[in-house]
Protein backbone atom coordinates (compact mmCIF):
# COMPACT_ATOMS: atom_id res chain seq x y z
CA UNK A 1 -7.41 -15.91 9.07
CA UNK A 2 -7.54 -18.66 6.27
CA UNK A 3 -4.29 -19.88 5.07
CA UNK A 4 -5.15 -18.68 1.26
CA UNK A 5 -5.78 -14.92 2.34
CA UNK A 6 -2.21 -14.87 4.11
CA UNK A 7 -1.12 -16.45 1.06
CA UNK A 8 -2.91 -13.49 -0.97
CA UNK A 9 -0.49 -11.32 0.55
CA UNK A 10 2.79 -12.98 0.76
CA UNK A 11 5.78 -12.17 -1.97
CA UNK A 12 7.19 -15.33 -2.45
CA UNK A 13 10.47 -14.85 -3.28
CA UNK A 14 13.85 -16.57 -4.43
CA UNK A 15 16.99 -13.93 -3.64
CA UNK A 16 20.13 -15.97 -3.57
CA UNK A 17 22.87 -15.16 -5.50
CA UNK A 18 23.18 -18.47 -6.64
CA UNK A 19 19.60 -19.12 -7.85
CA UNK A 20 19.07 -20.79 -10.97
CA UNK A 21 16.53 -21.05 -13.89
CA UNK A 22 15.08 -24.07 -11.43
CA UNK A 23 14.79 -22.56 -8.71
CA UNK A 24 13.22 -19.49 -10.23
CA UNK A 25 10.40 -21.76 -12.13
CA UNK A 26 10.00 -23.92 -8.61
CA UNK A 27 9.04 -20.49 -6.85
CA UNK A 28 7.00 -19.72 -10.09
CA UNK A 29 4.93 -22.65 -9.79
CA UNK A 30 4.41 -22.70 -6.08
CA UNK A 31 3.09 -18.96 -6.44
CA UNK A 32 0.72 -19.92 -8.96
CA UNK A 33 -0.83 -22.94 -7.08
CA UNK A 34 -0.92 -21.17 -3.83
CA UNK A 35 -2.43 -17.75 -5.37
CA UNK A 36 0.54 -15.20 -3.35
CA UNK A 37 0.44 -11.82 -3.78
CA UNK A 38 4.10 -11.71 -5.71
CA UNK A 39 7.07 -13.84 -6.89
CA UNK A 40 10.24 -11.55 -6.03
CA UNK A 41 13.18 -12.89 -8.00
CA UNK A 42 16.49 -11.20 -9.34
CA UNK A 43 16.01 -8.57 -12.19
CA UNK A 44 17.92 -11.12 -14.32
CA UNK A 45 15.14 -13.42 -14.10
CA UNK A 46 12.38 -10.50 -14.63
CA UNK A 47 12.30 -11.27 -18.17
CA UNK A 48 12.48 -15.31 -18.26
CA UNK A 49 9.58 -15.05 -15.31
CA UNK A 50 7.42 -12.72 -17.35
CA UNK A 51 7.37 -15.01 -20.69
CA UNK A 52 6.83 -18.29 -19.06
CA UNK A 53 4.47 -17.03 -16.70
CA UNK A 54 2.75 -13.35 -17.91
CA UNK A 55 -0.35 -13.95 -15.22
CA UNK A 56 2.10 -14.03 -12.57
CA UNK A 57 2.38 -10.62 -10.57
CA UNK A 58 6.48 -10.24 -10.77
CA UNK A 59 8.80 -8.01 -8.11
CA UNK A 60 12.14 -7.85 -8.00
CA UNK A 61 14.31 -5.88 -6.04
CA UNK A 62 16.27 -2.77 -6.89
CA UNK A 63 19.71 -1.72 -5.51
CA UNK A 64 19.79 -5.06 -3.58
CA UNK A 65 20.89 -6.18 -1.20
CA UNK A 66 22.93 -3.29 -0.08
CA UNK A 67 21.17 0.08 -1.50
CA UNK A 68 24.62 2.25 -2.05
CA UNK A 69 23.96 2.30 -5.51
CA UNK A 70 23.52 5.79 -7.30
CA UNK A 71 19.99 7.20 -7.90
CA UNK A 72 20.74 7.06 -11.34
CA UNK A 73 21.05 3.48 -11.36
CA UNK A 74 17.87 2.81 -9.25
CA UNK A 75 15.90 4.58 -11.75
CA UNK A 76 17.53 2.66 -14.56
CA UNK A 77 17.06 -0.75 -12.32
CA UNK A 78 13.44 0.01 -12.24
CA UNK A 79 12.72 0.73 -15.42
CA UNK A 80 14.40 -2.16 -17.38
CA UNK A 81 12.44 -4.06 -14.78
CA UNK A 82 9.56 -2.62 -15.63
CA UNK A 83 9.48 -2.79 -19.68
CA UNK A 84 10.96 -6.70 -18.45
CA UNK A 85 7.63 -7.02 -17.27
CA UNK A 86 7.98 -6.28 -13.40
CA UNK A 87 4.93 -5.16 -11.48
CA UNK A 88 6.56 -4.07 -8.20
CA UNK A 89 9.77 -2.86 -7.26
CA UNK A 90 11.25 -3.51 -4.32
CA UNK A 91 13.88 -0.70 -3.89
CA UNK A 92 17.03 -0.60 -0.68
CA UNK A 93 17.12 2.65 0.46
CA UNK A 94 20.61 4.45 0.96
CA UNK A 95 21.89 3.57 4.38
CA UNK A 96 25.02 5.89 4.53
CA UNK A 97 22.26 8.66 3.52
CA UNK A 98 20.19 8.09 6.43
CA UNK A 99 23.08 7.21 9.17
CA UNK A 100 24.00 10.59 7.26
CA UNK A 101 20.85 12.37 8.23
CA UNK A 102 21.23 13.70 4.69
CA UNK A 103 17.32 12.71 4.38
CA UNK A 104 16.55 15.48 1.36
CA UNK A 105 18.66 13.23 -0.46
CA UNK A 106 16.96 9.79 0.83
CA UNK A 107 13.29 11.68 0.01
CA UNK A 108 14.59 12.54 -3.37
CA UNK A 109 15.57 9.30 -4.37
CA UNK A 110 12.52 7.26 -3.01
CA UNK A 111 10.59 9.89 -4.73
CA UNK A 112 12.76 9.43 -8.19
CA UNK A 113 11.88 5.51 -7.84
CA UNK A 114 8.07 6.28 -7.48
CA UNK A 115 8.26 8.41 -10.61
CA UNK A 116 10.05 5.72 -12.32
CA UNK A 117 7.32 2.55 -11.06
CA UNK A 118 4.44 4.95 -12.43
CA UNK A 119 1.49 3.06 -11.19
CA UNK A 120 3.36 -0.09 -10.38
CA UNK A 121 4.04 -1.04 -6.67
CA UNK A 122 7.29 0.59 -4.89
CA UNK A 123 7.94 -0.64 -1.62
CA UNK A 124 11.17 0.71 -0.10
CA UNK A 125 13.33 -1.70 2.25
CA UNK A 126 14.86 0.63 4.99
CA UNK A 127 16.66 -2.67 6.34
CA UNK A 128 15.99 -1.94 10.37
CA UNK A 129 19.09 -3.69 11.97
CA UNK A 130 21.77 -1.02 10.69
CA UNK A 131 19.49 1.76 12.21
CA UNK A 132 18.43 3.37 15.37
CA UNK A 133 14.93 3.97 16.22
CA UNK A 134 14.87 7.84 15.27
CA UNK A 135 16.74 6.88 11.87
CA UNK A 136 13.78 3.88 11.67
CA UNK A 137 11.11 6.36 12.48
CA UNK A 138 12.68 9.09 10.36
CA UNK A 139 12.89 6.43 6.43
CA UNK A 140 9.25 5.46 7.21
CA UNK A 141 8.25 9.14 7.51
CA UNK A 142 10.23 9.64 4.10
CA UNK A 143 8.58 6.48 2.48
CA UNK A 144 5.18 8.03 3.46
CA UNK A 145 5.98 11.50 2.01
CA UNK A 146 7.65 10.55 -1.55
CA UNK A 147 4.35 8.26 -2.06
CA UNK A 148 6.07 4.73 -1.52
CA UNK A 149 3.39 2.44 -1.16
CA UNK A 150 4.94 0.15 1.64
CA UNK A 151 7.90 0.20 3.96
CA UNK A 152 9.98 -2.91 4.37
CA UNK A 153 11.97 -3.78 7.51
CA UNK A 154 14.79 -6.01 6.18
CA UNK A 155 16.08 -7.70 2.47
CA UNK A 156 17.25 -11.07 4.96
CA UNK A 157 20.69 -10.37 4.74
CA UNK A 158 21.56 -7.89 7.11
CA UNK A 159 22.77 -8.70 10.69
CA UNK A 160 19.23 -9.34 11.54
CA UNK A 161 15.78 -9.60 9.80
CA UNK A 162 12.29 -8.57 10.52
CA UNK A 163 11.59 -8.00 14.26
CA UNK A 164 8.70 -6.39 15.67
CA UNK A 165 9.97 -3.38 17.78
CA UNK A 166 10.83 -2.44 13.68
CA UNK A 167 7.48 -3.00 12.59
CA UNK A 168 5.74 -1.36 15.79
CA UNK A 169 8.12 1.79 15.11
């Protein structure tokens, strides 16, 4: 595989709680000369990103990094993001629901997100290292059934990030 086509689907991204205007245009720059997929940035940057740079395909990320936020707000998230100018959302699913089991409550709230993104991208971050395998298995089968459009294994700062038993599960 060519270097561009992995760059064709990598979401370049700038998550720190302490990124700047700088660092946000830096990653907005480098995306543009090396032709990724995505630049995912903070929703208070979604805006800013959009105006400076409106051919640039913008994510950000929704109930990050830690996902306990109501459904409510998710919606809300993703929809401000997505009048900002957002063309995915990436969205962090409710842990406490699924070490709950309570997964009619997980499905309905990925599903409320994909309502909200309409025909943008929703890709739901189940963040692997807090679960067990059947909890693992058990968000990706909800991801597939409320019509997310990809599964995520980790938002990089949990206890640990991708690995690929996650990604095989």
């Amino acid at each position: 595989m060519e270097k561009q086509e992995i760059y064709s689907h990598v979401d370049h991204n700038q998550l720190k709680a302490v990124s700047t205007w700088q660092d946000i245009r830096k990653l907005c720059e480098e995306a543009l000369a090396h032709h990724t997929a995505s630049v995912c940035i903070p929703p208070s940057y979604v805006a800013r990103a959009h105006e400076h740079f409106p051919a640039l395909n913008i994510c950000t990320v929704i109930g990050f990094p830690l996902g306990y936020n109501t459904t409510a707000v998710k919606v809300f998230e993703a929809e401000q993001a997505i009048a900002e100018g957002a063309g995915e959302v990436d969205m962090v699913v409710n842990l406490g629901d699924v070490k709950n089991g309570d997964y009619d409550k997980v499905l309905a709230e990925i599903a409320a997100l994909r309502r909200a993104a309409g025909d943008k991208v929703l890709k739901v971050i189940v963040e692997t290292c807090y679960l067990t395998d059947r909890e693992i298995v058990a968000a990706s089968l909800l991801c597939q059934q409320a019509g997310a459009d990809y599964v995520k294994t980790s938002t990089g700062f949990g206890t640990d990030g991708a690995r690929e038993r996650d990604v095989r599960l």
